[in-house]
Protein backbone atom coordinates (compact mmCIF):
# COMPACT_ATOMS: atom_id res chain seq x y z
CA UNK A 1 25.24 30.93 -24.00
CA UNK A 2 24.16 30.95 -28.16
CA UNK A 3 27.33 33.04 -28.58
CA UNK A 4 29.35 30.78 -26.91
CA UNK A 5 28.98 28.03 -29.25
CA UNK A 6 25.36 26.20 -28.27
CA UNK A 7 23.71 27.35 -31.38
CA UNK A 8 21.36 25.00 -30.36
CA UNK A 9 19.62 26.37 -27.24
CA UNK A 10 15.89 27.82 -27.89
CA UNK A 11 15.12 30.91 -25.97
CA UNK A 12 11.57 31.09 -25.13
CA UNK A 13 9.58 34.16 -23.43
CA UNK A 14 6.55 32.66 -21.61
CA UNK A 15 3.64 32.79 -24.03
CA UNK A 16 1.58 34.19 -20.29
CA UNK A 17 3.48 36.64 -19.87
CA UNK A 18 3.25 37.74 -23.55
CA UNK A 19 -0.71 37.62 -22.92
CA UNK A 20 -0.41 39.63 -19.75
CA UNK A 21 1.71 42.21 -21.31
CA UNK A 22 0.19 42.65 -24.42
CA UNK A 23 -2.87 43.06 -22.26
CA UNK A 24 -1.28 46.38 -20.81
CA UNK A 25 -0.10 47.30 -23.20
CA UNK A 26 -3.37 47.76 -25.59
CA UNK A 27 -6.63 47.67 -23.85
CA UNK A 28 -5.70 49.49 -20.28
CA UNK A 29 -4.82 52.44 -22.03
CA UNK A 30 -8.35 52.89 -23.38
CA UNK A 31 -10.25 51.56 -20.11
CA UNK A 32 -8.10 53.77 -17.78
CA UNK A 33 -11.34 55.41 -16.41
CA UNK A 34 -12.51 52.23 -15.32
CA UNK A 35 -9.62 50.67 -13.63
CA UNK A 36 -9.02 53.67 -11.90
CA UNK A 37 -12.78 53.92 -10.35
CA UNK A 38 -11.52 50.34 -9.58
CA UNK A 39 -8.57 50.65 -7.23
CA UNK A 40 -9.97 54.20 -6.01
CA UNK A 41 -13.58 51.74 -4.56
CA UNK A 42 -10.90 48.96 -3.10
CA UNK A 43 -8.78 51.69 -1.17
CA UNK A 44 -12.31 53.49 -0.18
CA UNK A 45 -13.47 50.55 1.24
CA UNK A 46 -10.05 48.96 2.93
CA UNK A 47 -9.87 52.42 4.81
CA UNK A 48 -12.95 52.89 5.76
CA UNK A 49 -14.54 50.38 7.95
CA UNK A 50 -17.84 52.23 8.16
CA UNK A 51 -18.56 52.41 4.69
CA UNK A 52 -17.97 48.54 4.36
CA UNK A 53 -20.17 48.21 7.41
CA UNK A 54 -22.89 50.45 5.52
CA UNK A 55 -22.56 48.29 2.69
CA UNK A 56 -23.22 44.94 4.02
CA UNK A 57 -26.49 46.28 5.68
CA UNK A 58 -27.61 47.68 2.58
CA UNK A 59 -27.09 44.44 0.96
CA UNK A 60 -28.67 42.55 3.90
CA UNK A 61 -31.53 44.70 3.76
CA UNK A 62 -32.12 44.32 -0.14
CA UNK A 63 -31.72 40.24 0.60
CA UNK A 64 -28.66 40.25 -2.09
CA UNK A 65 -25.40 38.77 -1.43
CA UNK A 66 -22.59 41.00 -1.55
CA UNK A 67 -18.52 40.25 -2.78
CA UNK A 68 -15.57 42.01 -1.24
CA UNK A 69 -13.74 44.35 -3.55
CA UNK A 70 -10.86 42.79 -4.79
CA UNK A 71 -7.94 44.40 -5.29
CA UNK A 72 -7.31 45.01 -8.97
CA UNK A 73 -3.46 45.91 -9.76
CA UNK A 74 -1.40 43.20 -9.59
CA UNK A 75 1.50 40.79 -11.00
CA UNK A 76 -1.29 38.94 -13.44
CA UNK A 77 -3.24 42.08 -14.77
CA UNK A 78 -5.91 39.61 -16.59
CA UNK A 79 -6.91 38.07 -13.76
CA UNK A 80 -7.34 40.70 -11.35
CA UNK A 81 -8.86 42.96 -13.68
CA UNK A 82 -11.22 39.98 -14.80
CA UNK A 83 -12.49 39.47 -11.04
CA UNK A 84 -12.35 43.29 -10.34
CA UNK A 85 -15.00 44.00 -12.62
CA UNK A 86 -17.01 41.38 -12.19
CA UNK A 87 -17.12 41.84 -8.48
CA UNK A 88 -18.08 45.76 -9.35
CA UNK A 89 -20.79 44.78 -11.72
CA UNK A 90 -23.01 41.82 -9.44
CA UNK A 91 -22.39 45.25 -6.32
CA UNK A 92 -22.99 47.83 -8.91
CA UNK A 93 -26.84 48.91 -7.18
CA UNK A 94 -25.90 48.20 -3.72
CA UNK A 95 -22.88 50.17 -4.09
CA UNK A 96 -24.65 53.31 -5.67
CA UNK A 97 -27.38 52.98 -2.95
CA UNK A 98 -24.83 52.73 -0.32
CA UNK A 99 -23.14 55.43 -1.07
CA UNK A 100 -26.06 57.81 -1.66
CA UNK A 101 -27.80 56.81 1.87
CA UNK A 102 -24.04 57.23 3.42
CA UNK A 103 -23.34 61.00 1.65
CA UNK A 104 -26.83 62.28 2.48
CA UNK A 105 -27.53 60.87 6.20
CA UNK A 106 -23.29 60.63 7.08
CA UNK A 107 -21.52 63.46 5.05
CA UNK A 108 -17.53 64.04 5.83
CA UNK A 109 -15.50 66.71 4.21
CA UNK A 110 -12.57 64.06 3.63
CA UNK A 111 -14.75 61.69 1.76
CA UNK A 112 -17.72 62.88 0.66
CA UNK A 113 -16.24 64.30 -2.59
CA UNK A 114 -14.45 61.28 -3.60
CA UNK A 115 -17.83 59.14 -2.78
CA UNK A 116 -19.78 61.50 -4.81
CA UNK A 117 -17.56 60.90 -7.84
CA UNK A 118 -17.87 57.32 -7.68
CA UNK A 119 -21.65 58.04 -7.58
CA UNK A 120 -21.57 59.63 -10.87
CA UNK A 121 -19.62 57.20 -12.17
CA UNK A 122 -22.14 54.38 -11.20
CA UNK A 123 -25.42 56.77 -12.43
CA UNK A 124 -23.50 57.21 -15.78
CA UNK A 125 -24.89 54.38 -18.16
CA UNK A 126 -22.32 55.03 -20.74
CA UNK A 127 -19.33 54.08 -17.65
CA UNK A 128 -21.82 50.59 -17.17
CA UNK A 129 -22.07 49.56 -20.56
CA UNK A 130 -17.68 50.53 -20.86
CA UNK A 131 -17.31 48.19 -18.08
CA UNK A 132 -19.40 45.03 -19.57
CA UNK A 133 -17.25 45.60 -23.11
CA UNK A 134 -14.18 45.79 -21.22
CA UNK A 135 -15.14 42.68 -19.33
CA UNK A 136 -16.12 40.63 -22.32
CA UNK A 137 -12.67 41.59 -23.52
CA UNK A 138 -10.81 40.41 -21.00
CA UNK A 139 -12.78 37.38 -20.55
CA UNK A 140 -11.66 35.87 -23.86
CA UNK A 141 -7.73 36.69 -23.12
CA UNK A 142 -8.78 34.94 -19.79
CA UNK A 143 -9.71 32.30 -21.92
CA UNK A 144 -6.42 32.55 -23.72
CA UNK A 145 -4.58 32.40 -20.79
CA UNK A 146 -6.49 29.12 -18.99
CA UNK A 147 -5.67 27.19 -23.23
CA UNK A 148 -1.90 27.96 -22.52
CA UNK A 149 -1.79 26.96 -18.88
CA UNK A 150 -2.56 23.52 -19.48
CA UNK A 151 0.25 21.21 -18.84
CA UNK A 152 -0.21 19.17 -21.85
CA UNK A 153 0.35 22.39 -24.47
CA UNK A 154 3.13 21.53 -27.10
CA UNK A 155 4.96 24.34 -28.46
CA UNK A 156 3.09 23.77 -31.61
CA UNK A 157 -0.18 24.22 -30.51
CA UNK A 158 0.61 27.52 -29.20
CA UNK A 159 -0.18 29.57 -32.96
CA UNK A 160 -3.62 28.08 -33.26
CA UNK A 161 -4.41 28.96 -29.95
CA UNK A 162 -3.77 32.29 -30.32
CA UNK A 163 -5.46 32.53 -33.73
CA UNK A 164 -8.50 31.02 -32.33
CA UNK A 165 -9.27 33.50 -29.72
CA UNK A 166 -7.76 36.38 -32.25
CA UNK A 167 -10.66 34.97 -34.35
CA UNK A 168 -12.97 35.11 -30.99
CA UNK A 169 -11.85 39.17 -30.84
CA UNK A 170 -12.68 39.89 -34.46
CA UNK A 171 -16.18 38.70 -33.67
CA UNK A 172 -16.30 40.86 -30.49
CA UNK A 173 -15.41 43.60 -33.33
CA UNK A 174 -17.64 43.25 -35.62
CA UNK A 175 -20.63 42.12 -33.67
CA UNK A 176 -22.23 46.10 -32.84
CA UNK A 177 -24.43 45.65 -30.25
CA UNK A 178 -26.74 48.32 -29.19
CA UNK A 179 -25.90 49.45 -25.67
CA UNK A 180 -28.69 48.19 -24.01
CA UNK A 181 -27.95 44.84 -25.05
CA UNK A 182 -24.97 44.95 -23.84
CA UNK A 183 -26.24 45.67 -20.20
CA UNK A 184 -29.03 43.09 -21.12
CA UNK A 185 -26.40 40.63 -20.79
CA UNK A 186 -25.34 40.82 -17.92
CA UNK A 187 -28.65 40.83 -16.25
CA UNK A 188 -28.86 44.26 -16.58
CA UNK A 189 -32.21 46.10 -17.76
CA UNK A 190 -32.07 49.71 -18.03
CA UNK A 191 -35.41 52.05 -17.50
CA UNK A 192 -35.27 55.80 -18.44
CA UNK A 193 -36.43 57.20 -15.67
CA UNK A 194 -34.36 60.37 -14.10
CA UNK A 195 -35.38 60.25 -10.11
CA UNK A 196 -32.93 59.00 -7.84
CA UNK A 197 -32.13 56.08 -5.61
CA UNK A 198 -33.76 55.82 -2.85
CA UNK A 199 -32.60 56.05 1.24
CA UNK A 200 -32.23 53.13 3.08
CA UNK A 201 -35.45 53.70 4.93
CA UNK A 202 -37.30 54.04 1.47
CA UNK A 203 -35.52 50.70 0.26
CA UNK A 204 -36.78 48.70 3.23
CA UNK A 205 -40.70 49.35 1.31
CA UNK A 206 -39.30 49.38 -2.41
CA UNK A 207 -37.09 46.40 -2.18
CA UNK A 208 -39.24 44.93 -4.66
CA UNK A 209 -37.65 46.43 -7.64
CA UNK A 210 -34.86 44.07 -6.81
CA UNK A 211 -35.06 40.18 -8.38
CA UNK A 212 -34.34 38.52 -5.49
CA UNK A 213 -33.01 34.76 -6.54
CA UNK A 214 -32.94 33.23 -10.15
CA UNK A 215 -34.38 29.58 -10.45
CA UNK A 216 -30.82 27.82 -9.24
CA UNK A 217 -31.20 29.75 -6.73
CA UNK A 218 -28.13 32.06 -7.12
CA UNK A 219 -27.88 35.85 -6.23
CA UNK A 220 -28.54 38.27 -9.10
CA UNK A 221 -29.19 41.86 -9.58
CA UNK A 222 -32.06 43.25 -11.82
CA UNK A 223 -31.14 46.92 -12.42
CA UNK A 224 -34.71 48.34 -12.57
CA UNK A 225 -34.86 50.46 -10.18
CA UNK A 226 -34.58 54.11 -10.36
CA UNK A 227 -31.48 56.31 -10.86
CA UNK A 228 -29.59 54.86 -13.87
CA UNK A 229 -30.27 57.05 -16.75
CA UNK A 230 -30.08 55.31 -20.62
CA UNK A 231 -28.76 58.32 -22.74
CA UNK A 232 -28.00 58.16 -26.64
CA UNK A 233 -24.39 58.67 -25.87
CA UNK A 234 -23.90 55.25 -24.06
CA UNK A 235 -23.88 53.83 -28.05
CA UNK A 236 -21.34 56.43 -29.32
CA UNK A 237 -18.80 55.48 -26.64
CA UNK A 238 -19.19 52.13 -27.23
CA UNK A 239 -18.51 52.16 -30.80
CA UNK A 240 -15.88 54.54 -30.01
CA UNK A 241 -14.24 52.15 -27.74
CA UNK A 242 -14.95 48.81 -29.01
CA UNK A 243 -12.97 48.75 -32.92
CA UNK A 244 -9.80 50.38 -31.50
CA UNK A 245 -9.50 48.75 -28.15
CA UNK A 246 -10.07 45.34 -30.20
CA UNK A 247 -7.61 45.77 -32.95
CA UNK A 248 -5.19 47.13 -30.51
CA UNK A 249 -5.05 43.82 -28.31
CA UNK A 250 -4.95 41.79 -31.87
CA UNK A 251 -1.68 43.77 -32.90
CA UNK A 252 0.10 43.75 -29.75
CA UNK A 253 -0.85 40.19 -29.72
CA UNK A 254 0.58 39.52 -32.70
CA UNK A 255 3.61 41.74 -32.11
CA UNK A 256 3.77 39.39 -29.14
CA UNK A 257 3.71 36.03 -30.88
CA UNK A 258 5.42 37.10 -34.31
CA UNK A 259 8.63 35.18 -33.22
CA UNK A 260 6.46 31.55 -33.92
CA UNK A 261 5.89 32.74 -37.33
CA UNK A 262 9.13 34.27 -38.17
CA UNK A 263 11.64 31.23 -37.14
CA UNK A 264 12.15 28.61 -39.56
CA UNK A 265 12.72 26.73 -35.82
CA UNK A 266 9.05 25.96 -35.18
CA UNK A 267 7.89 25.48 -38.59
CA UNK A 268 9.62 22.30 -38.75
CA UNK A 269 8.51 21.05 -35.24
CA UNK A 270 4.79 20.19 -36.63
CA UNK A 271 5.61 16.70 -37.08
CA UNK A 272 5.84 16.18 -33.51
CA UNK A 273 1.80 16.35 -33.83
CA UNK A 274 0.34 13.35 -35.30
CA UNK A 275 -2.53 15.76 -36.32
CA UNK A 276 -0.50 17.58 -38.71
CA UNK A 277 1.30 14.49 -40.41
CA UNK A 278 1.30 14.56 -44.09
CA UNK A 279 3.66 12.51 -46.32
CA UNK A 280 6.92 10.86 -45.60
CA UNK A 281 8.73 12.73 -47.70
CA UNK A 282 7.79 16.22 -45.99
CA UNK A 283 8.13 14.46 -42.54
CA UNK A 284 11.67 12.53 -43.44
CA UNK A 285 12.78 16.27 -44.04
CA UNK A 286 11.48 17.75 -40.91
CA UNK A 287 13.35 14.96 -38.95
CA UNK A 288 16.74 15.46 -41.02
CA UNK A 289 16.29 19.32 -40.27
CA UNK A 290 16.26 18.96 -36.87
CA UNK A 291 18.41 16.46 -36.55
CA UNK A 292 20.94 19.02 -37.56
CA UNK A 293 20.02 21.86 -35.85
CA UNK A 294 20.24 19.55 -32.59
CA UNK A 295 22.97 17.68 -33.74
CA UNK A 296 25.77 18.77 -30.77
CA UNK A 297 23.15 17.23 -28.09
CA UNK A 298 21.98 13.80 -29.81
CA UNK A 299 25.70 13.14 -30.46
CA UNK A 300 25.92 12.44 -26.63
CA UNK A 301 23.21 10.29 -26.65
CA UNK A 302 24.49 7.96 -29.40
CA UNK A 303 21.91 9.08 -31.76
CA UNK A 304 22.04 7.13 -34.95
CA UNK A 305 20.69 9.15 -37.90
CA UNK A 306 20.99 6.41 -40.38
CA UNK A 307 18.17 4.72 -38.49
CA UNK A 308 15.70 7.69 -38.32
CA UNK A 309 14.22 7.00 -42.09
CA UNK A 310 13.26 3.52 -41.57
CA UNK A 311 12.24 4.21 -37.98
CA UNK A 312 9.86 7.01 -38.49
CA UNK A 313 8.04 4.50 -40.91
CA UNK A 314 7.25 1.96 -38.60
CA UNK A 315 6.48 4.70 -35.92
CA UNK A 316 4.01 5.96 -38.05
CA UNK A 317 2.33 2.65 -38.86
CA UNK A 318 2.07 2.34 -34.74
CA UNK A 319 0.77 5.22 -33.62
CA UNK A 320 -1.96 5.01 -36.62
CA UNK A 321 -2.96 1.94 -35.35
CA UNK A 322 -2.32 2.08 -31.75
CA UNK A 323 -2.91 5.52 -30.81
CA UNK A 324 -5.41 6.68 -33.27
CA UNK A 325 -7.13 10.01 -32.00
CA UNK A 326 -5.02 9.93 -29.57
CA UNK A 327 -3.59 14.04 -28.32
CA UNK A 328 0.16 14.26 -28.67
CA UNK A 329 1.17 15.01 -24.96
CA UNK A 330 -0.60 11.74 -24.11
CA UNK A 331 0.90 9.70 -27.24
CA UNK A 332 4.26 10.23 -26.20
CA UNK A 333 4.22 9.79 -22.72
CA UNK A 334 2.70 6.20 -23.69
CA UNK A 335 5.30 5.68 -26.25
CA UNK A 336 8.18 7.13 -23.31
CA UNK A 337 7.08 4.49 -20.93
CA UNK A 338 6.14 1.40 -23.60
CA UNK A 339 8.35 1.60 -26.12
CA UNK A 340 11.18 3.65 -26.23
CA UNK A 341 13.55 0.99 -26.90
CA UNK A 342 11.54 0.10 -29.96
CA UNK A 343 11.79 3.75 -31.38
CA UNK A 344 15.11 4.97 -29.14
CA UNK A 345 16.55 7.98 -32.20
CA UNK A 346 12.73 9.36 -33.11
CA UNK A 347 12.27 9.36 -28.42
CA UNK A 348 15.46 11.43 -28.29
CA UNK A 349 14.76 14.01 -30.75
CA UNK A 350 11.33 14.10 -29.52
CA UNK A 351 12.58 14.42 -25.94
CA UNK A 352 14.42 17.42 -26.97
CA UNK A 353 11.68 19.14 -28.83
CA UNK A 354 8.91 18.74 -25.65
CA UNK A 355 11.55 19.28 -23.35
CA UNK A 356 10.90 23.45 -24.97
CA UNK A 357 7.93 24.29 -22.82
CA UNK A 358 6.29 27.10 -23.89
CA UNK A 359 5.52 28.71 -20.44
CA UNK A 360 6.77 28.66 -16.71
CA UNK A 361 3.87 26.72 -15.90
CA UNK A 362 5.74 23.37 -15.76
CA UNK A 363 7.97 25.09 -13.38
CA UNK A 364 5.95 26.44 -11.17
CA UNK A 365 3.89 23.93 -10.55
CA UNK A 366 7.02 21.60 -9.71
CA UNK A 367 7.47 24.29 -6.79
CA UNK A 368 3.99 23.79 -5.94
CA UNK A 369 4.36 20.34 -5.48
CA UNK A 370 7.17 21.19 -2.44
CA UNK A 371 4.13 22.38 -0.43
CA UNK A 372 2.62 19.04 -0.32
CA UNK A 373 6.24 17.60 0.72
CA UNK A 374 7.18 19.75 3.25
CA UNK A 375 4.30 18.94 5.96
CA UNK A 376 3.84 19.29 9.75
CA UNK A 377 4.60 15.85 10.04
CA UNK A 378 7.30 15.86 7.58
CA UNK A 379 9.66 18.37 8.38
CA UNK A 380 12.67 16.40 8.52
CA UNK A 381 13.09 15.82 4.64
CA UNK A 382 16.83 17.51 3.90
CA UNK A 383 17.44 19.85 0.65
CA UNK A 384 18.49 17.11 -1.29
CA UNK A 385 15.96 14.47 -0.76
CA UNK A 386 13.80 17.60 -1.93
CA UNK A 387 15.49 18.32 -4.91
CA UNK A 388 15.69 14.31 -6.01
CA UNK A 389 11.76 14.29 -5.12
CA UNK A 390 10.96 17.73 -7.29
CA UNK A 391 13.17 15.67 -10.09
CA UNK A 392 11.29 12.58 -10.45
CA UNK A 393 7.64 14.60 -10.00
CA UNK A 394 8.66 16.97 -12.94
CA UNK A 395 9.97 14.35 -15.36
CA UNK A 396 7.11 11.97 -14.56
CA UNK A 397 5.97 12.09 -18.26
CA UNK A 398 9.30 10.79 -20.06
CA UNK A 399 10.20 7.69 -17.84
CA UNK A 400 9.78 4.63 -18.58
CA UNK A 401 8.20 2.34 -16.17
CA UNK A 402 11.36 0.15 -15.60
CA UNK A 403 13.41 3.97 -15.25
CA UNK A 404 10.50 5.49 -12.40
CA UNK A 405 11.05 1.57 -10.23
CA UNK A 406 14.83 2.27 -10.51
CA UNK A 407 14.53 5.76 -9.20
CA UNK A 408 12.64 4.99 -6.50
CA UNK A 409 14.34 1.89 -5.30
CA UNK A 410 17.73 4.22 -5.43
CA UNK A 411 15.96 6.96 -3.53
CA UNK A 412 14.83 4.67 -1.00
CA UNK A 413 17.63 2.74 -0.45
CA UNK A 414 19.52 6.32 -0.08
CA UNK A 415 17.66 7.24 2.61
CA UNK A 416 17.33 4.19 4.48
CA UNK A 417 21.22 4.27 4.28
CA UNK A 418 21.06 8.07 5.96
């Protein structure tokens, strides 16, 4: 469509799905060992409904709660992987001890082996200690992802996000933490001691070794109990891990995200901020700039650029004194609904510049919203009336109050005529 003549139009990837795939792209590679342990414990248990059985007694008997296995590879890597691992880590003991009481009392050519090598896996602090850096990883691009999610993100706020958590992984980076610490916070505590876990039947008189409840009353697990092994090597895979895994993510994420930095397009969208206002001068040639580059679609919408000079000025002197701390989102939608006719040429450009959402999120949560139309006791609603519904919902924020009675006294009146 830019090649046939609307120079105009913005193409946008979704700044989520940059995050997700920059994600895979970096730090999967060097956690492979762990996501694979991962999906191999989710298929062990969905196929096998006596080692799930065997489980939840184990954790009944230990008086700790135990969380279903989620599955771990799906369309939002992030996410799963974020509740994978911590659903492994709180079931980490009563899925070692589970295992050992199932391959010594219960032992089955088919599974044993593959049970056995998750065993080792779970005995092996170095694989713990992995898992808790690759969790605190992924909970700051979590993080990342829940900033850009939030409906009231402008397209300029979408670089300091990023830089803020990129600043968040550079301290991740830098901040060595011995191994043990690591595990330490996560309510892990590590003893050296080489015996093994115990049998369920030695559990049932040894139980003590777990912490039962913390002071909120919430289910925790204390690893101090035999068969987890600290060795020297647990540090040296951490540091091995930790500086390249990190400053792969920051690269890919700025691979990612270079296009914000690179256009001339957003750097002269920062006026759309109050936050970032300077003088009039800079700001008068902002407006002219874009102006231009949006010139084809204002011209349908009588846009008068003789007026924008003079009208910026006394915009400026009203949202100082009006909407003073004010976040942008929420300063426009009460200048969209209050007084757009005082300021009608700086609402249309600024229309067009926060109509360029920077993810699907705006879109997918208008389909969202067709679940609560479509009821039981509403089934009779036709595509249209749909479709005019989904319309008003979505564009909520830039009508005026006179423009949302209009609409629905039209849509009413439609269907009462129907």
């Amino acid at each position: 469509m830019r090649e046939g003549g609307r120079y105009w139009l913005v193409e946008i990837h979704c700044v989520l799905h940059r995050v997700e795939l920059a994600a895979k792209d970096s730090v999967s590679t060097f956690f492979k060992d762990v996501f694979d342990l991962m999906v191999l414990i989710h298929y062990q248990f969905k196929n096998s409904g006596k080692l799930t059985r065997h489980f939840k007694q184990m954790g009944e008997i230990n008086n700790i709660k135990t969380l279903k296995f989620k599955k771990v590879h799906g369309t939002r890597f992030v996410s799963h992987q974020v509740r994978g691992l911590q659903t492994l880590i709180h079931n980490w003991i009563i899925l070692a001890l589970t295992i050992e009481d199932l391959v010594r009392t219960q032992p089955n050519a088919k599974s044993t082996p593959k049970l056995n090598g998750i065993l080792r896996k779970l005995k092996d602090f170095s694989f713990l200690s992995t898992c808790i850096l690759y969790l605190n990883i992924l909970s700051e691009l979590s993080q990342l992802s829940l900033s850009l999610e939030r409906h009231n993100v402008v397209i300029t706020e979408v670089m300091p996000i990023i830089n803020r958590h990129i600043s968040s992984l550079e301290n991740i980076k830098c901040n060595v933490e011995e191994a043990k610490q690591v595990a330490a916070s996560h309510d892990f505590s590590i003893v050296e001691i080489e015996s093994n876990f115990g049998t369920e039947s030695q559990l049932q008189k040894t139980s003590s070794c777990f912490k039962k409840r913390d002071p909120e009353g919430q289910d925790t697990v204390l690893l101090s109990v035999n068969g987890i092994k600290y060795v020297s090597k647990a540090q040296s895979e951490l540091d091995r891990l930790r500086v390249p895994a990190i400053e792969s993510l920051i690269n890919c994420l700025q691979k990612r995200f270079s296009s914000f930095d690179n256009r001339d397009f957003f750097k002269h969208l920062f006026w759309i901020d109050p936050a970032n206002w300077t003088d009039l001068t800079t700001e008068n040639e902002f407006l002219e700039w874009c102006y231009t580059y949006f010139k084809v679609p204002l011209g349908y919408q009588n846009f008068e650029v003789c007026e924008l000079k003079s009208e910026w000025k006394d915009f400026k002197y009203t949202v100082n004194y009006f909407f003073d701390g004010v976040g942008a989102r929420n300063m426009w939608q009460q200048i969209f609904q209050h007084r757009k006719e005082q300021f009608p040429n700086i609402c249309k450009l600024a229309e067009i510049i926060l109509c360029i959402g920077p993810s699907n999120g705006v879109v997918e949560a208008g389909f969202s919203h067709l679940n609560s139309m479509l009821l039981d006791r509403r089934l009779c609603l036709n595509h249209g009336s749909m479709a005019d519904l989904l319309l008003i919902k979505i564009n909520d924020l830039v009508w005026t109050e006179k423009e949302k009675e209009l609409n629905n006294y039209q849509f009413c009146g439609r269907q009462i005529l129907e």
